[in-house]
N, C-alpha and C. Protein backbone atom coordinates (compact mmCIF):
# COMPACT_ATOMS: atom_id res chain seq x y z
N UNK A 1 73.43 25.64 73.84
CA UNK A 1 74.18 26.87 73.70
C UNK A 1 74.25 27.63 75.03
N UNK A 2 73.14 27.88 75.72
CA UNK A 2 73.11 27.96 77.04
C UNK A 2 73.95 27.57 78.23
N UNK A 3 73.85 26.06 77.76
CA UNK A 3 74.53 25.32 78.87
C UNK A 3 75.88 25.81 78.84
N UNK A 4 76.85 25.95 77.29
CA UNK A 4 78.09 26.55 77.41
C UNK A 4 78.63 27.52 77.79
N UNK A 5 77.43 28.63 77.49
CA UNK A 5 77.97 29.87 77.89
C UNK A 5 77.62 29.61 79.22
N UNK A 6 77.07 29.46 80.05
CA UNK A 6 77.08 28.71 81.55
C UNK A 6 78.42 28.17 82.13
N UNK A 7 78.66 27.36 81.50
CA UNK A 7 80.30 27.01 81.60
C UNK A 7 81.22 27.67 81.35
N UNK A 8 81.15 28.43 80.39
CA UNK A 8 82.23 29.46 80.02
C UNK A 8 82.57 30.70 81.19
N UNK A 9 81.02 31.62 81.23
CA UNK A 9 81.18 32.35 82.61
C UNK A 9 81.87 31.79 83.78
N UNK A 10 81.45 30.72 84.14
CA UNK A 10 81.97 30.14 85.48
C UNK A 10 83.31 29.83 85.38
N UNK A 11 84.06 29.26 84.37
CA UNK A 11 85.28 29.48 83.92
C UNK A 11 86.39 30.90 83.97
N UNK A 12 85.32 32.16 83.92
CA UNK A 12 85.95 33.20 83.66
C UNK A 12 85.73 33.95 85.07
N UNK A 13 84.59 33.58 85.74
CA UNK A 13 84.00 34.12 87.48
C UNK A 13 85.33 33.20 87.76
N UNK A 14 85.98 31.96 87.04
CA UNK A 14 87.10 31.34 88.66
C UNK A 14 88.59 32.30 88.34
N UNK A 15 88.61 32.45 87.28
CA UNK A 15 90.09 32.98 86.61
C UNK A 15 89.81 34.61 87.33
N UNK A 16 88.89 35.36 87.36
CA UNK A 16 89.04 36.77 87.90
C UNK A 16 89.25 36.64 89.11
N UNK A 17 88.53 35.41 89.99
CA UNK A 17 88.35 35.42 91.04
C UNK A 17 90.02 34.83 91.98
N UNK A 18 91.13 34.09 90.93
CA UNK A 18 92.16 33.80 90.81
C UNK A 18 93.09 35.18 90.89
N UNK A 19 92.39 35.92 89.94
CA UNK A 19 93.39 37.45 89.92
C UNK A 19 92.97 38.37 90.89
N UNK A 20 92.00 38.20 91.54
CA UNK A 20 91.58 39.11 92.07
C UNK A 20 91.17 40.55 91.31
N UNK A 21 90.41 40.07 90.33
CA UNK A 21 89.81 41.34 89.37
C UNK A 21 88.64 41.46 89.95
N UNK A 22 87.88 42.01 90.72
CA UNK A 22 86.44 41.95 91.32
C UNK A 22 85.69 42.71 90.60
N UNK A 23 86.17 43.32 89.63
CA UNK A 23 85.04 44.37 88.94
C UNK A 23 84.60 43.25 87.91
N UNK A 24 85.84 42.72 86.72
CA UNK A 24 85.14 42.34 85.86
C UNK A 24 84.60 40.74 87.13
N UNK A 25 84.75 40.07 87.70
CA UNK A 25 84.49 38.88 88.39
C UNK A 25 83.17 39.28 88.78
N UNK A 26 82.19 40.10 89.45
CA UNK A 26 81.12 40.89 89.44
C UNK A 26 80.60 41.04 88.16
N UNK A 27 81.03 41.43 87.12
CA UNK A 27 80.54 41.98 85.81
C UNK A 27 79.96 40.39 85.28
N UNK A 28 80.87 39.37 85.16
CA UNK A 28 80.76 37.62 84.58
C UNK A 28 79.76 37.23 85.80
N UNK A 29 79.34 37.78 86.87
CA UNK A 29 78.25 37.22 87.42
C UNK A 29 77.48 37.85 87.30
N UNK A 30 76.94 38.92 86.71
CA UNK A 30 75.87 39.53 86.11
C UNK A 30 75.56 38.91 84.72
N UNK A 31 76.87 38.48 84.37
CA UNK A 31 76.05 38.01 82.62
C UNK A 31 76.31 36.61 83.10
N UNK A 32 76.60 36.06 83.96
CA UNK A 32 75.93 34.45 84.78
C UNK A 32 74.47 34.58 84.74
N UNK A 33 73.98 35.54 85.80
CA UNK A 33 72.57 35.79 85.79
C UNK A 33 71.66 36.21 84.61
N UNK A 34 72.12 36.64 83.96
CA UNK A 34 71.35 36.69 82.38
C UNK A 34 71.27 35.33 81.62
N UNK A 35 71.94 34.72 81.73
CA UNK A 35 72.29 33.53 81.05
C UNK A 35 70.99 32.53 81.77
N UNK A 36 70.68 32.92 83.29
CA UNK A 36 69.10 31.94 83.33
C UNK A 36 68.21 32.89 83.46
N UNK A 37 67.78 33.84 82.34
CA UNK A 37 66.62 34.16 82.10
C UNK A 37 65.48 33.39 81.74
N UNK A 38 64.65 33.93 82.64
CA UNK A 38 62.79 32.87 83.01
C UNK A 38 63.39 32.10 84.13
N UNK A 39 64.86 32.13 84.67
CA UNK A 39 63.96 31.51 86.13
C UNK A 39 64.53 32.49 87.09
N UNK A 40 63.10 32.96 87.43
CA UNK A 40 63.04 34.37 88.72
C UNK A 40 64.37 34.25 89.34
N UNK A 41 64.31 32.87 90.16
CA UNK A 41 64.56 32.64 91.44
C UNK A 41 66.11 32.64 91.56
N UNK A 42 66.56 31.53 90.35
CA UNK A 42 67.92 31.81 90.49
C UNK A 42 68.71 32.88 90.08
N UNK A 43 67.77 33.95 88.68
CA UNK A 43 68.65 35.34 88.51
C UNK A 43 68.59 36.20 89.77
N UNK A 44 67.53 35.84 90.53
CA UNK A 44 67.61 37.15 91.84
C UNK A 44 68.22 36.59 92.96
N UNK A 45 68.95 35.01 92.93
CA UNK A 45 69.77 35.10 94.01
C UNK A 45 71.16 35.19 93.64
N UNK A 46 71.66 35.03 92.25
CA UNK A 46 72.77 35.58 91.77
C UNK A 46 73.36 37.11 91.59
N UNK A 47 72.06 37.76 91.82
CA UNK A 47 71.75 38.76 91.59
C UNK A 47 72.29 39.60 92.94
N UNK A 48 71.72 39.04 93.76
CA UNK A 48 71.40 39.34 95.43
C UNK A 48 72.83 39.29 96.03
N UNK A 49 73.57 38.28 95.51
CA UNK A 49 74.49 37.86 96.31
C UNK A 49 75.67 38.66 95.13
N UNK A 50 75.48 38.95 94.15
CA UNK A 50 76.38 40.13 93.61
C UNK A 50 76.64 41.21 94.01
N UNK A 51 75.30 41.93 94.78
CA UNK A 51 74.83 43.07 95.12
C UNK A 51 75.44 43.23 96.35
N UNK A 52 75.54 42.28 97.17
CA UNK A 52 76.20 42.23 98.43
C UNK A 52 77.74 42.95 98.39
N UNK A 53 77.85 41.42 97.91
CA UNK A 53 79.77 41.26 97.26
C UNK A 53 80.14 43.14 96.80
N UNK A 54 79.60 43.48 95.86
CA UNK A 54 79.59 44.60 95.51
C UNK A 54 79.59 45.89 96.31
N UNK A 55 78.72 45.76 97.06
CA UNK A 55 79.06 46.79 98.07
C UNK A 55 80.00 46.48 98.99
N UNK A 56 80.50 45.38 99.54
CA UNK A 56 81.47 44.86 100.70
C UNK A 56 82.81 45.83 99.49
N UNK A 57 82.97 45.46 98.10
CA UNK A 57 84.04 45.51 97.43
C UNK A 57 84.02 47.08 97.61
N UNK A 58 83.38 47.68 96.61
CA UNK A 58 83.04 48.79 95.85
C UNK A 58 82.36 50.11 96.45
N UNK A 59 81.50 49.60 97.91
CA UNK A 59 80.80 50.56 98.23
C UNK A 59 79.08 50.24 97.09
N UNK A 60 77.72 51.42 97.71
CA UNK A 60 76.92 51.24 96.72
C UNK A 60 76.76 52.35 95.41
N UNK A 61 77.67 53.28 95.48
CA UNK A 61 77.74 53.96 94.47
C UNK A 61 78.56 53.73 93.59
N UNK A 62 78.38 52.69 92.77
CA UNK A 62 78.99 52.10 92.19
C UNK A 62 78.58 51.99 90.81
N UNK A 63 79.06 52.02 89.17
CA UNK A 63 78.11 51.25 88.08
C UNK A 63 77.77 50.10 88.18
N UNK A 64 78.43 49.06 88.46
CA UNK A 64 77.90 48.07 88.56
C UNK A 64 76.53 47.68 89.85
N UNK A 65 76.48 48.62 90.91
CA UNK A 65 75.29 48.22 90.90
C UNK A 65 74.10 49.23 90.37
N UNK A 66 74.56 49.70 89.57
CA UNK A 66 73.55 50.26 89.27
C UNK A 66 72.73 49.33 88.10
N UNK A 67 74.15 48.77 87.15
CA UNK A 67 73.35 47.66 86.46
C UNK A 67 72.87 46.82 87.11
N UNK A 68 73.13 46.05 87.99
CA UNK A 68 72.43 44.92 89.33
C UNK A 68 70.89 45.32 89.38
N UNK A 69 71.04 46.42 90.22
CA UNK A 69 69.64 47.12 90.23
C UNK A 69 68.71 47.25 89.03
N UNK A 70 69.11 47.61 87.49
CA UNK A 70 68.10 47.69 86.82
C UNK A 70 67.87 46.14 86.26
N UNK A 71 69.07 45.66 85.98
CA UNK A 71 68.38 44.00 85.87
C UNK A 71 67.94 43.11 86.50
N UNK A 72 67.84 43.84 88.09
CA UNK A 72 66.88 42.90 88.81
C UNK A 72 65.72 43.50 88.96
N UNK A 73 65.48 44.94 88.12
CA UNK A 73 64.38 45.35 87.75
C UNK A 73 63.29 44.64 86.49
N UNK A 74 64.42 44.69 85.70
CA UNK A 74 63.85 43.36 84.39
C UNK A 74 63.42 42.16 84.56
N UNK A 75 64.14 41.51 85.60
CA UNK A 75 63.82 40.46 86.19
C UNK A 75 61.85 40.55 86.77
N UNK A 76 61.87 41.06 87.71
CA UNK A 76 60.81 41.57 88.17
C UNK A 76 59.23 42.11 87.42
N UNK A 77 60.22 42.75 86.44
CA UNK A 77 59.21 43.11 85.35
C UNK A 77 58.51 42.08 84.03
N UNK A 78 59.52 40.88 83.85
CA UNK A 78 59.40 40.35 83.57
C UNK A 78 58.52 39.15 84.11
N UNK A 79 58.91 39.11 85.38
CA UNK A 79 57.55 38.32 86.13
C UNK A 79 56.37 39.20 86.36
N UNK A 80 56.01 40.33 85.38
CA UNK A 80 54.89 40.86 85.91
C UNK A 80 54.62 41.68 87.67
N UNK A 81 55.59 41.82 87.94
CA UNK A 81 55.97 42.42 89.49
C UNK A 81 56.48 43.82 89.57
N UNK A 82 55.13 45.02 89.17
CA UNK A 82 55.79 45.46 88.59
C UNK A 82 56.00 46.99 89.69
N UNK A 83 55.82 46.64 91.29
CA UNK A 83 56.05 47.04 92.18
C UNK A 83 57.26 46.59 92.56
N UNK A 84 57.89 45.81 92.37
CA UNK A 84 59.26 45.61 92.84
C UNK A 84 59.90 45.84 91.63
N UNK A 85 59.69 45.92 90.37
CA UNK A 85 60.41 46.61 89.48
C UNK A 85 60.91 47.61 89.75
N UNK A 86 59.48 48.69 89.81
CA UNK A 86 59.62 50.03 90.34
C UNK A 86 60.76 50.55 91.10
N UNK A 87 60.92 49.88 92.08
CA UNK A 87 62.08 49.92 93.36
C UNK A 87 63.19 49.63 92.80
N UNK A 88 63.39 48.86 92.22
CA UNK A 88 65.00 48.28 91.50
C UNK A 88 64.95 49.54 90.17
N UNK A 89 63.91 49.94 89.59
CA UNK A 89 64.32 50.62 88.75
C UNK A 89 64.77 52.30 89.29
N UNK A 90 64.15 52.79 90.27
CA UNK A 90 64.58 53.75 90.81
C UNK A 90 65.75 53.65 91.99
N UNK A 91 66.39 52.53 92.34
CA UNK A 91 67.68 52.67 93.30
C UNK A 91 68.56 52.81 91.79
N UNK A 92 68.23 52.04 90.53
CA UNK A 92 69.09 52.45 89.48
C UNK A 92 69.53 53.49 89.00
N UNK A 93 68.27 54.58 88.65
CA UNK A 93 68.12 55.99 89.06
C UNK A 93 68.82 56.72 89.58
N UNK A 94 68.51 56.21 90.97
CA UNK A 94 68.98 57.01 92.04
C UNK A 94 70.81 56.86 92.61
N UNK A 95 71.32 55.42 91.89
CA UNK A 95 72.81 55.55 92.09
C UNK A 95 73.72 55.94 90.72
N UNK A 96 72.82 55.55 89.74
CA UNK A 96 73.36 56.34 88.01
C UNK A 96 73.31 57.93 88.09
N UNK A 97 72.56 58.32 89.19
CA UNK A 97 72.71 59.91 88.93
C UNK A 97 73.65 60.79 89.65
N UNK A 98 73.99 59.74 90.58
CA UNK A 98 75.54 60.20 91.41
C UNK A 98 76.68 59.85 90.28
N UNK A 99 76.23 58.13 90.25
CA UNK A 99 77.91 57.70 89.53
C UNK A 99 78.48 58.46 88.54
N UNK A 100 77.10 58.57 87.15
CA UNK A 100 77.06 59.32 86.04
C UNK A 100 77.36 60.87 85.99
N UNK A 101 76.17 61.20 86.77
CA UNK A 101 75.84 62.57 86.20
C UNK A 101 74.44 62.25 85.70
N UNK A 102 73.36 63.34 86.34
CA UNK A 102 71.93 63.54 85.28
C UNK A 102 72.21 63.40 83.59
N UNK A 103 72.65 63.44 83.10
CA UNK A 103 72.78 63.77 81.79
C UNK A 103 73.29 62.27 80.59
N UNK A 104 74.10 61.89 81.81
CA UNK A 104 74.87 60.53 81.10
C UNK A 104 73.73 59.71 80.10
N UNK A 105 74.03 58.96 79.38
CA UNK A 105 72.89 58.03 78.54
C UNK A 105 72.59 56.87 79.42
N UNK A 106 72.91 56.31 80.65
CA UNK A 106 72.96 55.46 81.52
C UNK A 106 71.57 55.52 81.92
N UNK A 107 71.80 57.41 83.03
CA UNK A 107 70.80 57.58 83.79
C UNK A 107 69.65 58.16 83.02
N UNK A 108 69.81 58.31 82.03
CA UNK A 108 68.45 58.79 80.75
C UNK A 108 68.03 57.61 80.81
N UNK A 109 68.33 56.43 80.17
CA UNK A 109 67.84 55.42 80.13
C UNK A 109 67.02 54.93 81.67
N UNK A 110 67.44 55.08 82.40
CA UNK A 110 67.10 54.32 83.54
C UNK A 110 65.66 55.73 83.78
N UNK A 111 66.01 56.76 83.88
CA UNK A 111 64.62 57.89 83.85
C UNK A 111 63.75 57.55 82.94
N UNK A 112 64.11 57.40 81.77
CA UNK A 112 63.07 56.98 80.50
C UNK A 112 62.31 55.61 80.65
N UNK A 113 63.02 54.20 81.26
CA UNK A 113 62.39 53.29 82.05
C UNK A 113 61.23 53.65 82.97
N UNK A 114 61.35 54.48 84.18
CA UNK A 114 60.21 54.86 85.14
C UNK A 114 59.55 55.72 84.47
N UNK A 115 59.58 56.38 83.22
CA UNK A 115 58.18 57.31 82.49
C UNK A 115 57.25 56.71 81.31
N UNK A 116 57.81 54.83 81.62
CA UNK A 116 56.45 53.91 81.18
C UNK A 116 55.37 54.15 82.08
N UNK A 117 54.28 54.31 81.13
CA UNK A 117 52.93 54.29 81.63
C UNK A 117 52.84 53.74 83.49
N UNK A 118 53.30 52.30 83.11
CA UNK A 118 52.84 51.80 84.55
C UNK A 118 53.49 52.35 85.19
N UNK A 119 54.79 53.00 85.43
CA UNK A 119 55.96 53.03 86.17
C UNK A 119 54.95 54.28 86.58
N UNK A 120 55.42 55.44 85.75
CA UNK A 120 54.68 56.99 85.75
C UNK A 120 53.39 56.92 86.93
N UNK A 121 52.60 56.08 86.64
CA UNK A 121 51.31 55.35 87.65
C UNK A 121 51.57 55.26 88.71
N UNK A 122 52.41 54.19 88.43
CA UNK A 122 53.05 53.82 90.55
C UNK A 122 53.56 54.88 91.32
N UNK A 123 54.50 56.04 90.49
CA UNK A 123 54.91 56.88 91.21
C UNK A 123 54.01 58.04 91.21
N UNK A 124 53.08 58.51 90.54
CA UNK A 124 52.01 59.44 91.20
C UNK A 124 50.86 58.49 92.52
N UNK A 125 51.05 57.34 92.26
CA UNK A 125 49.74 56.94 93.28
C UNK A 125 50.74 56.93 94.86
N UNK A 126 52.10 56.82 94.72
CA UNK A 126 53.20 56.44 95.69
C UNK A 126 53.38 58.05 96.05
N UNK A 127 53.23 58.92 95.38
CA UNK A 127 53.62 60.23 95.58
C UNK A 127 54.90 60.80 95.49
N UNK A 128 55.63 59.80 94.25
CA UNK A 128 57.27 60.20 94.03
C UNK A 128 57.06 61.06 93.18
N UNK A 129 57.96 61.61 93.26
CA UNK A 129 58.30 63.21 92.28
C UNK A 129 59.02 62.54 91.02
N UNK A 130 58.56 63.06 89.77
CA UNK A 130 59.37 62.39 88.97
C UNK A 130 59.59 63.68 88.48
N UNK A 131 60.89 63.54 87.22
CA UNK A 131 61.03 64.32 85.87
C UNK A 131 61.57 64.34 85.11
């Protein structure tokens, strides 16, 4: 089931990439990278090289990377890494609260992420201001 939707994305990353749609063509390589969840290596270089593309396109205040950023926070967190989570979860933060607005359900979510226990931790021992 995997393997198809694997094929399918890449099918739909060549057709945007045909139209020159770069938002959703960006968007089908984010749910490329979901599609190999558990292996670190290749969601964070699909990841990486979205993030690029994305800013060359879009600039970094962008939604889409703001999703980039928190799912290469998951990523991270998911390997137990939960110092480089931290970082991906607050550039998420920190570009959802321009793109959005404080208030949006985006950047709640992404604030409510860093006021897990561990997160809350890292940023008083780091000396970030949270709230």
């Amino acid at each position: 089931m995997i393997d198809q939707g694997r094929k399918e994305v890449e099918m739909a990353i060549g057709l945007y990439q045909e139209l020159k749609d770069f938002g959703r063509e960006l968007g089908a390589q984010i749910t490329k990278a979901t599609l190999y969840r558990g292996n670190k290596d290749e969601q964070l270089e699909i990841y990486e090289k979205t993030r690029q593309r994305c800013c060359q396109i879009f600039g970094e205040e962008h939604h889409l990377m703001c999703t980039l950023c928190f799912n290469t926070g998951i990523v991270y967190e998911d390997a137990k890494d939960t110092a480089n989570a931290y970082e991906y979860f607050r550039k998420a933060l920190s570009i959802g609260s321009k793109v959005f607005g404080p208030k949006h359900r985006m950047t709640q979510m992404y604030r409510d992420t860093l006021k897990e226990k561990k997160y809350a931790a890292l940023a008083k021992k780091q000396g970030d201001a949270t709230d």
